[in-house]
PDB file of N, CA and C in Angstrom:
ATOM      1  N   UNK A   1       4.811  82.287 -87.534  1.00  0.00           N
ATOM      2  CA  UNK A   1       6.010  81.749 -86.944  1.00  0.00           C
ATOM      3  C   UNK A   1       7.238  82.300 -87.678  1.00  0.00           C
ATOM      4  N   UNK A   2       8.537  82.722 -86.906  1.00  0.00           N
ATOM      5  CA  UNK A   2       9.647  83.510 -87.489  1.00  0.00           C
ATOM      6  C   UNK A   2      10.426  82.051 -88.133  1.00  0.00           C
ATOM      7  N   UNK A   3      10.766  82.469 -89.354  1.00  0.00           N
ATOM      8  CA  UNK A   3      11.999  81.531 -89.800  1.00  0.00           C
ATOM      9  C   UNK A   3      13.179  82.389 -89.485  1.00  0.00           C
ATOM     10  N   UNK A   4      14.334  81.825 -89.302  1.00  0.00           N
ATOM     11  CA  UNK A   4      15.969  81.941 -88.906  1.00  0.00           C
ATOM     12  C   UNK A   4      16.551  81.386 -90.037  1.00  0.00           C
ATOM     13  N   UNK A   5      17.467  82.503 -90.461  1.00  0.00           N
ATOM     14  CA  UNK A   5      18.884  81.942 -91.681  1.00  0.00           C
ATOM     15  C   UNK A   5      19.720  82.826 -91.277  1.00  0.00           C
ATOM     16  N   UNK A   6      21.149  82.150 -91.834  1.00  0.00           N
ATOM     17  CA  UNK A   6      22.296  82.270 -91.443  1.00  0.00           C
ATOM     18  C   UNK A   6      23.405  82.720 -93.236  1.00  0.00           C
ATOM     19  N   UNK A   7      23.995  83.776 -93.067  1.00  0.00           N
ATOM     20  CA  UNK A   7      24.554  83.990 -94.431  1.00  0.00           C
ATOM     21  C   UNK A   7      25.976  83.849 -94.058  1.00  0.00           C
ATOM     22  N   UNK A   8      27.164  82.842 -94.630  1.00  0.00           N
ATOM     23  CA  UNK A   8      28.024  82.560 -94.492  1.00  0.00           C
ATOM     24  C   UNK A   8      28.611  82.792 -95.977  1.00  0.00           C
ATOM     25  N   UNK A   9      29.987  83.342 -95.787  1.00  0.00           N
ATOM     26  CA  UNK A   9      30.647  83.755 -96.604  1.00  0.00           C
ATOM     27  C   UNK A   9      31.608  82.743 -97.115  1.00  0.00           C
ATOM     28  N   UNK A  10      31.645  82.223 -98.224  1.00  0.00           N
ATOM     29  CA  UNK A  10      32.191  81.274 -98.617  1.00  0.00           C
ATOM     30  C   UNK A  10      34.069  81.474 -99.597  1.00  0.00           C
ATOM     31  N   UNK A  11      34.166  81.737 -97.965  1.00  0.00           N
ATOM     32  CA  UNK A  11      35.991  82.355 -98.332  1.00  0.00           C
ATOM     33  C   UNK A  11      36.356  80.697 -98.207  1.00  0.00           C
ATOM     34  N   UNK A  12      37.577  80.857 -98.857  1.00  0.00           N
ATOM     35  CA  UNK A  12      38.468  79.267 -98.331  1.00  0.00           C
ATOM     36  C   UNK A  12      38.752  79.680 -97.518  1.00  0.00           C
ATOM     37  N   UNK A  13      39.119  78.178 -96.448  1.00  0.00           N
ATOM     38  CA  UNK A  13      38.854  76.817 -97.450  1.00  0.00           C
ATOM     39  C   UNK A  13      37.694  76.477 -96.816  1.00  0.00           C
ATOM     40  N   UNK A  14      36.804  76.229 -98.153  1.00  0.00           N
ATOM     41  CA  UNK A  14      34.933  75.631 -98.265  1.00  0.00           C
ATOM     42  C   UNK A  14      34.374  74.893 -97.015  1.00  0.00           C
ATOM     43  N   UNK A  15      35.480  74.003 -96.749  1.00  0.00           N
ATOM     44  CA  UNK A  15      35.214  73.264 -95.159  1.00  0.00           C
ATOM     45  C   UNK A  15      34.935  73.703 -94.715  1.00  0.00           C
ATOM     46  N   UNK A  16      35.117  75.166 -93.789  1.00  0.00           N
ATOM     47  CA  UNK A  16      34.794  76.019 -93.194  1.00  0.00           C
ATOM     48  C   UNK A  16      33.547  76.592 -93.499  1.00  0.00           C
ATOM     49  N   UNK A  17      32.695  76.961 -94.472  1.00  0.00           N
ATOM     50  CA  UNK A  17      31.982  77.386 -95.110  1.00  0.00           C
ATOM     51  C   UNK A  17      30.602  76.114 -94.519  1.00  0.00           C
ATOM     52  N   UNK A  18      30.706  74.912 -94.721  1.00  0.00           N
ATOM     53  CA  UNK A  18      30.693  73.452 -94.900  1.00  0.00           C
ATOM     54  C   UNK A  18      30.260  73.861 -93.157  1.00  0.00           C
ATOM     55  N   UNK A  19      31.213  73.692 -92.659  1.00  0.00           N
ATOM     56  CA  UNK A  19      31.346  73.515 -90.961  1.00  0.00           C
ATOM     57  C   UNK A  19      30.589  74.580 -90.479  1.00  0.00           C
ATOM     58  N   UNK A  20      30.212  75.695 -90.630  1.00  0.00           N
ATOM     59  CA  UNK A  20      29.197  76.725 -90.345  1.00  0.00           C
ATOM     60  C   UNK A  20      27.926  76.551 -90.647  1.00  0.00           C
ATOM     61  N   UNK A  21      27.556  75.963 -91.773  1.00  0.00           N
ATOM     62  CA  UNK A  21      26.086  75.574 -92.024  1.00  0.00           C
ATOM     63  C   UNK A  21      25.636  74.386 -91.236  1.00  0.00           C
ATOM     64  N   UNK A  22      26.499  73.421 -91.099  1.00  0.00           N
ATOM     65  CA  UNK A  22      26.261  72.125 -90.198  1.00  0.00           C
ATOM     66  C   UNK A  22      25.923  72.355 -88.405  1.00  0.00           C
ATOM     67  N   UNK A  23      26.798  73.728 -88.434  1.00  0.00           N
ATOM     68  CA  UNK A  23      26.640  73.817 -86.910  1.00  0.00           C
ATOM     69  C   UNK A  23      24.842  75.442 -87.070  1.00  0.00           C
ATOM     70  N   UNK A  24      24.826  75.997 -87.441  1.00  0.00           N
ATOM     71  CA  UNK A  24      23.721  76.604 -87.985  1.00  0.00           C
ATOM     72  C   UNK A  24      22.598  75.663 -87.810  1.00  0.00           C
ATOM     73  N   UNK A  25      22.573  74.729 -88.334  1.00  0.00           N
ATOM     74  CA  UNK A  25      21.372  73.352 -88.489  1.00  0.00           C
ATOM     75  C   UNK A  25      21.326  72.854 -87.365  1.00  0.00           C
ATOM     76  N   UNK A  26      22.592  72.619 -86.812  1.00  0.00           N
ATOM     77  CA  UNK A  26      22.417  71.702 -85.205  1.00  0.00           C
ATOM     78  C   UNK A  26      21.773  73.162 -83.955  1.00  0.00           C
ATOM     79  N   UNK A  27      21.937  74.284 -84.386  1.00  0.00           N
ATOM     80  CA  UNK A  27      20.929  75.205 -83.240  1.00  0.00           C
ATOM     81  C   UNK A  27      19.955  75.594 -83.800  1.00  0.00           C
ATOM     82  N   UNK A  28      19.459  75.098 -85.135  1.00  0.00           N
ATOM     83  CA  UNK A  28      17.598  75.218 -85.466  1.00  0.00           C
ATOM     84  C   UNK A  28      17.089  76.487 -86.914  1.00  0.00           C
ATOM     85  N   UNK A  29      18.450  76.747 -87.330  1.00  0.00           N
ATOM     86  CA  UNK A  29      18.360  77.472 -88.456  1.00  0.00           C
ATOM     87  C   UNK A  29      18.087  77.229 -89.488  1.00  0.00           C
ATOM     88  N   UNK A  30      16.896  77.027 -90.051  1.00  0.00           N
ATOM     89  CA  UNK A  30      16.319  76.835 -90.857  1.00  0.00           C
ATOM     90  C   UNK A  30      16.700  77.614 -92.436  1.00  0.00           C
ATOM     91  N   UNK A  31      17.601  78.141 -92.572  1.00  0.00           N
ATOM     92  CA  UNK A  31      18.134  78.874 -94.086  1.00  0.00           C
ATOM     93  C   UNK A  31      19.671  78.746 -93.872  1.00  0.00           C
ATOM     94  N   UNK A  32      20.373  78.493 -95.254  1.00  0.00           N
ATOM     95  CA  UNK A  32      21.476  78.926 -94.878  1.00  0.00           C
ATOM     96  C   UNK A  32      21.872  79.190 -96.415  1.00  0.00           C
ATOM     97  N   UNK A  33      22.641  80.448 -96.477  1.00  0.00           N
ATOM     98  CA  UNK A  33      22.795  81.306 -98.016  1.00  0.00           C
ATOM     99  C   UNK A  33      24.328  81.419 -97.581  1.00  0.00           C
ATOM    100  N   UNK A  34      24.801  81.359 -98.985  1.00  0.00           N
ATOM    101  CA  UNK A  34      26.187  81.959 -99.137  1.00  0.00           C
ATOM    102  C   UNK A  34      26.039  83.141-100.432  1.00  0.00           C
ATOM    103  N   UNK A  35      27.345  83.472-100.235  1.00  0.00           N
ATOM    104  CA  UNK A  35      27.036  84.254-101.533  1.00  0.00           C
ATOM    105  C   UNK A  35      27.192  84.011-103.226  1.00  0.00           C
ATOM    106  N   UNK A  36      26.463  84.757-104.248  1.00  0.00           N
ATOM    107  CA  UNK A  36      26.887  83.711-105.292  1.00  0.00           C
ATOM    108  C   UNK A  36      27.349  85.315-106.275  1.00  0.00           C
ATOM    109  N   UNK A  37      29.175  84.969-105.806  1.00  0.00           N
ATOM    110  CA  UNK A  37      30.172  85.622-106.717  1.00  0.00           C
ATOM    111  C   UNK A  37      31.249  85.100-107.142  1.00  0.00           C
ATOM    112  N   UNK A  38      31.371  84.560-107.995  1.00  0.00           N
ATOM    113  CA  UNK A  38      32.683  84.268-108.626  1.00  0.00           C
ATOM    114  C   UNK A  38      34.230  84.763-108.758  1.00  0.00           C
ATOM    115  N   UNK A  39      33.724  85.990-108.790  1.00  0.00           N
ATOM    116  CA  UNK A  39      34.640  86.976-108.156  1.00  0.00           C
ATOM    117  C   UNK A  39      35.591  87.472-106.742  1.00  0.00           C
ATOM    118  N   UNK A  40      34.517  87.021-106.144  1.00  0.00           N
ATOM    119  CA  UNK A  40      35.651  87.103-104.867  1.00  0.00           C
ATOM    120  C   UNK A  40      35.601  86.001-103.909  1.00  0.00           C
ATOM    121  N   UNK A  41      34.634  85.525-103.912  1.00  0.00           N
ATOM    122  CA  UNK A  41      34.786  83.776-103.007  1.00  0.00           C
ATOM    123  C   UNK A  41      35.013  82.631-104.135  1.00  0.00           C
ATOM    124  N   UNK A  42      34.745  81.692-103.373  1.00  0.00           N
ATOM    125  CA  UNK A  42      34.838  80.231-103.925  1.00  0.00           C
ATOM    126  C   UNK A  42      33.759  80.127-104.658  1.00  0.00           C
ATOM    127  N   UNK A  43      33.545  79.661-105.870  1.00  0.00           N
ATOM    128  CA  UNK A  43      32.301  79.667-106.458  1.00  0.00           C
ATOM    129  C   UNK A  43      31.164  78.257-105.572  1.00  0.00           C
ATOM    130  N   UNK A  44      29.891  79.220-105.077  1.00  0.00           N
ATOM    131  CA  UNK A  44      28.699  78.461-104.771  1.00  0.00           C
ATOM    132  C   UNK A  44      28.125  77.334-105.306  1.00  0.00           C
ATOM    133  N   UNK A  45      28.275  77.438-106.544  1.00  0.00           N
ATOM    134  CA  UNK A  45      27.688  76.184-107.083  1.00  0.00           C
ATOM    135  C   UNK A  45      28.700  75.023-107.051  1.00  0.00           C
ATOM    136  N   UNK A  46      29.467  75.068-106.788  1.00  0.00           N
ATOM    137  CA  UNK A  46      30.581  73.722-106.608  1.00  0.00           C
ATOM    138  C   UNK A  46      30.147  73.487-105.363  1.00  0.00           C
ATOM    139  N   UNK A  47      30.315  74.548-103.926  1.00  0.00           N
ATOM    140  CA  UNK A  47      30.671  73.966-102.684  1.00  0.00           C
ATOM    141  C   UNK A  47      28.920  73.617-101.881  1.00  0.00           C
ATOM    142  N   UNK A  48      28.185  74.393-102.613  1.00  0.00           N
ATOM    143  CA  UNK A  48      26.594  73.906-101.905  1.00  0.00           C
ATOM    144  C   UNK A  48      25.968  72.474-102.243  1.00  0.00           C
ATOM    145  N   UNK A  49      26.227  72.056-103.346  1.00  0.00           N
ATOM    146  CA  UNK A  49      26.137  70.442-103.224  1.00  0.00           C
ATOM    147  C   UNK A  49      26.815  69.902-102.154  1.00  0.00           C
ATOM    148  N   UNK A  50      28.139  70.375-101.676  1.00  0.00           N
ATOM    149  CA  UNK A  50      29.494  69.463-100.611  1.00  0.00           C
ATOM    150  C   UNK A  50      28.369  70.023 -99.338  1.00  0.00           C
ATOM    151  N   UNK A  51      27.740  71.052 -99.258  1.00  0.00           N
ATOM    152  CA  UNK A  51      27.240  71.151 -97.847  1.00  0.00           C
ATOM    153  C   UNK A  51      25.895  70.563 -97.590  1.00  0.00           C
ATOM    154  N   UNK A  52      25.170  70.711 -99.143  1.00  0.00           N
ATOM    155  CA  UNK A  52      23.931  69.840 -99.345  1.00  0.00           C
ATOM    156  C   UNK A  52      24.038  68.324 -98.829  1.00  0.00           C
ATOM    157  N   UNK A  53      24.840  67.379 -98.926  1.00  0.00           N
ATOM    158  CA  UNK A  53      25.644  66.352 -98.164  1.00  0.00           C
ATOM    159  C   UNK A  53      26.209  65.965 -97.147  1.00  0.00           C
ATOM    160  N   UNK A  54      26.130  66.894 -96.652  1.00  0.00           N
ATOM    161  CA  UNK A  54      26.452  67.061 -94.617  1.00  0.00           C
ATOM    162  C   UNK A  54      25.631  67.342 -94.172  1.00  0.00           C
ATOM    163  N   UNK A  55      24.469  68.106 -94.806  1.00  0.00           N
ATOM    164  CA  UNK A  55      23.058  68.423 -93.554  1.00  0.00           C
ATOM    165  C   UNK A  55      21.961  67.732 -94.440  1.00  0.00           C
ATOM    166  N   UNK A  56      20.958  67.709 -93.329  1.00  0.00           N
ATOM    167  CA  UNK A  56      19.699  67.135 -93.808  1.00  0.00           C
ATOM    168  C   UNK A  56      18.214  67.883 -93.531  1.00  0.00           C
ATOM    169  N   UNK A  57      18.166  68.824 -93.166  1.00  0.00           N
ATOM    170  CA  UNK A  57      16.992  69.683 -92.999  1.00  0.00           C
ATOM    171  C   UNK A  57      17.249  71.111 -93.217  1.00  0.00           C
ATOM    172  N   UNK A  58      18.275  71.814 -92.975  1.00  0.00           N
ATOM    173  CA  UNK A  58      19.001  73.129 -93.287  1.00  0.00           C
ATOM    174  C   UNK A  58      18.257  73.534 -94.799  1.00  0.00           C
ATOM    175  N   UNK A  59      17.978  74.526 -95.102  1.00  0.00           N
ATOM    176  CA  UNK A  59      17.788  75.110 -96.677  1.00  0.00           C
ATOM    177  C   UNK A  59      18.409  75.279 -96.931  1.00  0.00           C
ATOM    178  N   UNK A  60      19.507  75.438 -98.689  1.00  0.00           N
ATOM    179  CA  UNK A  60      20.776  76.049 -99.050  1.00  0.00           C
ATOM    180  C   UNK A  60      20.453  77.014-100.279  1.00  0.00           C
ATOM    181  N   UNK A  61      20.699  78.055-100.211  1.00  0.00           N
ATOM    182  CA  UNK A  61      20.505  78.957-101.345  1.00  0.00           C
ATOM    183  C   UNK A  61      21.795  80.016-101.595  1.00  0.00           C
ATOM    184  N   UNK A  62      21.794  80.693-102.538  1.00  0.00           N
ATOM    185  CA  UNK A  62      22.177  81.552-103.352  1.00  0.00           C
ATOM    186  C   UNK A  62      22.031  82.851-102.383  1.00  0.00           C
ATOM    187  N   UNK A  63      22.475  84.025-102.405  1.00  0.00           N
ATOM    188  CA  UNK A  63      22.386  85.365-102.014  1.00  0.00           C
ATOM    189  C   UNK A  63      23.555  85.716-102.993  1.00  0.00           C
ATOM    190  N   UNK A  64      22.567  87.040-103.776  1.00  0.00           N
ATOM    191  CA  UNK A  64      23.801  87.837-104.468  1.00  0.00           C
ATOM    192  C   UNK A  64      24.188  88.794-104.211  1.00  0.00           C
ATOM    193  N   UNK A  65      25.349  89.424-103.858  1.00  0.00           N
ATOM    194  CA  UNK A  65      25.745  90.656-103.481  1.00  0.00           C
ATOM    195  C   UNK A  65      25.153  91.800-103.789  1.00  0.00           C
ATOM    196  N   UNK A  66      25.302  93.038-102.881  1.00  0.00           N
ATOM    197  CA  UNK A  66      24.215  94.255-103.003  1.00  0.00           C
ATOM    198  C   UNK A  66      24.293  95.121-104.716  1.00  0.00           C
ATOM    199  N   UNK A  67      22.867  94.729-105.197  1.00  0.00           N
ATOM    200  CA  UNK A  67      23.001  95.339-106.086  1.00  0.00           C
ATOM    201  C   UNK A  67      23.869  96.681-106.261  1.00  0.00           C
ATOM    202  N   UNK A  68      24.574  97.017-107.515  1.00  0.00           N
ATOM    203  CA  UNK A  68      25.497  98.023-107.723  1.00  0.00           C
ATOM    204  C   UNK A  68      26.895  97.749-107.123  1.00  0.00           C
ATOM    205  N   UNK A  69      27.114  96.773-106.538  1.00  0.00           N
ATOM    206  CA  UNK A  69      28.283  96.384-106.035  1.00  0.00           C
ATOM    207  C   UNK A  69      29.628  96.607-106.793  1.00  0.00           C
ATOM    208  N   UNK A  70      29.271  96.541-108.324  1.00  0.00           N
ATOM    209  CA  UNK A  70      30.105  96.060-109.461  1.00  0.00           C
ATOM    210  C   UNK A  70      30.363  94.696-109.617  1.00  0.00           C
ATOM    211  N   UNK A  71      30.130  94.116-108.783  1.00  0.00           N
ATOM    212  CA  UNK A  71      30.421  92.539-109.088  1.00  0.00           C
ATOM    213  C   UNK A  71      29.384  91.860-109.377  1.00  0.00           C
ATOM    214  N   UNK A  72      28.175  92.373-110.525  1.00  0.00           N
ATOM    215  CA  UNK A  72      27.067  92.186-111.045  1.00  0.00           C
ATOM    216  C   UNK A  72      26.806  92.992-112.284  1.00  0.00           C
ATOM    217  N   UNK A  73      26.784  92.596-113.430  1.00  0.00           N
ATOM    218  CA  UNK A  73      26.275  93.500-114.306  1.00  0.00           C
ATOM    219  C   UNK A  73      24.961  93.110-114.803  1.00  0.00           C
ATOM    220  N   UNK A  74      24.373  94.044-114.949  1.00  0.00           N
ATOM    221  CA  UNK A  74      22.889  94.189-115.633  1.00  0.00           C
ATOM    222  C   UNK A  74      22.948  93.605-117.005  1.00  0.00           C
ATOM    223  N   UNK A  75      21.737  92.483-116.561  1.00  0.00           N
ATOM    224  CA  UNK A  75      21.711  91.624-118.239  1.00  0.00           C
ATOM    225  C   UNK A  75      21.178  92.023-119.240  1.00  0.00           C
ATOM    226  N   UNK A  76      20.836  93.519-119.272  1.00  0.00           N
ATOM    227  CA  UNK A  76      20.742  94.665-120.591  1.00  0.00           C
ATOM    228  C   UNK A  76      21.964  94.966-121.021  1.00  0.00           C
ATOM    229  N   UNK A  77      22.678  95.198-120.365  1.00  0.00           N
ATOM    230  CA  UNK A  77      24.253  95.781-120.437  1.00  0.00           C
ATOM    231  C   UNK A  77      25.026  94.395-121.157  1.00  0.00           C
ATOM    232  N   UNK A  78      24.965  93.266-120.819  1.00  0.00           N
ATOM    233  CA  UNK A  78      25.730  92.277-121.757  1.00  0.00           C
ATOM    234  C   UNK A  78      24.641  91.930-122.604  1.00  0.00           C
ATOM    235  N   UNK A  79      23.576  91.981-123.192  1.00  0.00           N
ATOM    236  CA  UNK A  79      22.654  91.620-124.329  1.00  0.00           C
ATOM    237  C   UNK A  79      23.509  92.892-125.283  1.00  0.00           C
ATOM    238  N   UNK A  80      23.498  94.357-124.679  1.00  0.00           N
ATOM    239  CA  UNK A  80      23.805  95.709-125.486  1.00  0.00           C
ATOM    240  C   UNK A  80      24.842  95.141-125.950  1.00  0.00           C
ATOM    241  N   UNK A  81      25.818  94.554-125.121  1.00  0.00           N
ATOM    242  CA  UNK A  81      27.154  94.572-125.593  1.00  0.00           C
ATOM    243  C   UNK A  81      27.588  93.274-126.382  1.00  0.00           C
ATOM    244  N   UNK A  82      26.831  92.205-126.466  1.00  0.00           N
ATOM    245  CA  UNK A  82      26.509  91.207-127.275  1.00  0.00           C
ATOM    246  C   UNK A  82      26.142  91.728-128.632  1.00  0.00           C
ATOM    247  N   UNK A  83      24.905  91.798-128.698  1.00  0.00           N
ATOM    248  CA  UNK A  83      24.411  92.920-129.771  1.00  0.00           C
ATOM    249  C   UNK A  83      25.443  93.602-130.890  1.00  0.00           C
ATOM    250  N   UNK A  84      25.761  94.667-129.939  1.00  0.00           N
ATOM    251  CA  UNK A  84      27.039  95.268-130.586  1.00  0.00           C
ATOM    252  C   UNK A  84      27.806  94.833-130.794  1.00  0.00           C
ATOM    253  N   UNK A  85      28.920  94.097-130.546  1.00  0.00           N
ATOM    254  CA  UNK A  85      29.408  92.712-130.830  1.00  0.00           C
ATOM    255  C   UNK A  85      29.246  92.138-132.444  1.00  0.00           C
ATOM    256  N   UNK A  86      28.185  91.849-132.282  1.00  0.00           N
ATOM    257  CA  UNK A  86      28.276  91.041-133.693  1.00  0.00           C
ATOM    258  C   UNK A  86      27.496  91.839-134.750  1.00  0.00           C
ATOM    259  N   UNK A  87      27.050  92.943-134.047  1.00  0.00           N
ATOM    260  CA  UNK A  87      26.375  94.281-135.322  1.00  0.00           C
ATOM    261  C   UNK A  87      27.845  94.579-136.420  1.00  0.00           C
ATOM    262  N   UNK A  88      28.917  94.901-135.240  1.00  0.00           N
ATOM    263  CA  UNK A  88      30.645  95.174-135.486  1.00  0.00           C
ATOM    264  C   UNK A  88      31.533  94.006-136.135  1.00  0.00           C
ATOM    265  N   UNK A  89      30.904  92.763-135.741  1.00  0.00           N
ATOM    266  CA  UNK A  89      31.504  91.736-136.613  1.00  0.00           C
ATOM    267  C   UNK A  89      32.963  90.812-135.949  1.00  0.00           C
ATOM    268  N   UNK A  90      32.582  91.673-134.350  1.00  0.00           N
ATOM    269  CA  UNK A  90      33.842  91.074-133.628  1.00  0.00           C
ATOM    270  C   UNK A  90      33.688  89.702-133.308  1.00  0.00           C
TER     271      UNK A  90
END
């Protein structure tokens, strides 16, 4: 059996964001992802609890932007630069 999800972009204002997953759920969509960047939307983890609270069967998850985007760095790259960091004494 096919599952259906819906990826909504969580620009302000969140209501909107909010109001797309609710109506998603009322035609049988079983997923609903936003994206999780800090950087250029509203941060996810604040507004998916507010939508977790308006629906009741909908899934809510995370989607992270396409790897290499730049708006992701590789968690080798901040361990390296951690590392170095306090090798340097900064």
């Amino acid at each position: 059996m096919l599952s259906f999800g819906v990826t909504v972009l969580p620009d302000p204002p969140y209501q909107r964001m909010i109001e797309l997953m609710k109506l998603a759920e009322q035609h049988g969509f079983e997923y609903a992802w936003t994206y999780d960047s800090h950087i250029l939307w509203e941060e996810s983890y604040a507004t998916l609890p507010l939508a977790a609270a308006q629906t009741s069967k909908i899934k809510l998850g995370t989607s992270s932007p396409i790897r290499g985007s730049g708006t992701r760095r590789s968690p080798r790259a901040g361990t390296r630069r951690c590392r170095t960091s306090r090798t340097a004494g900064w």
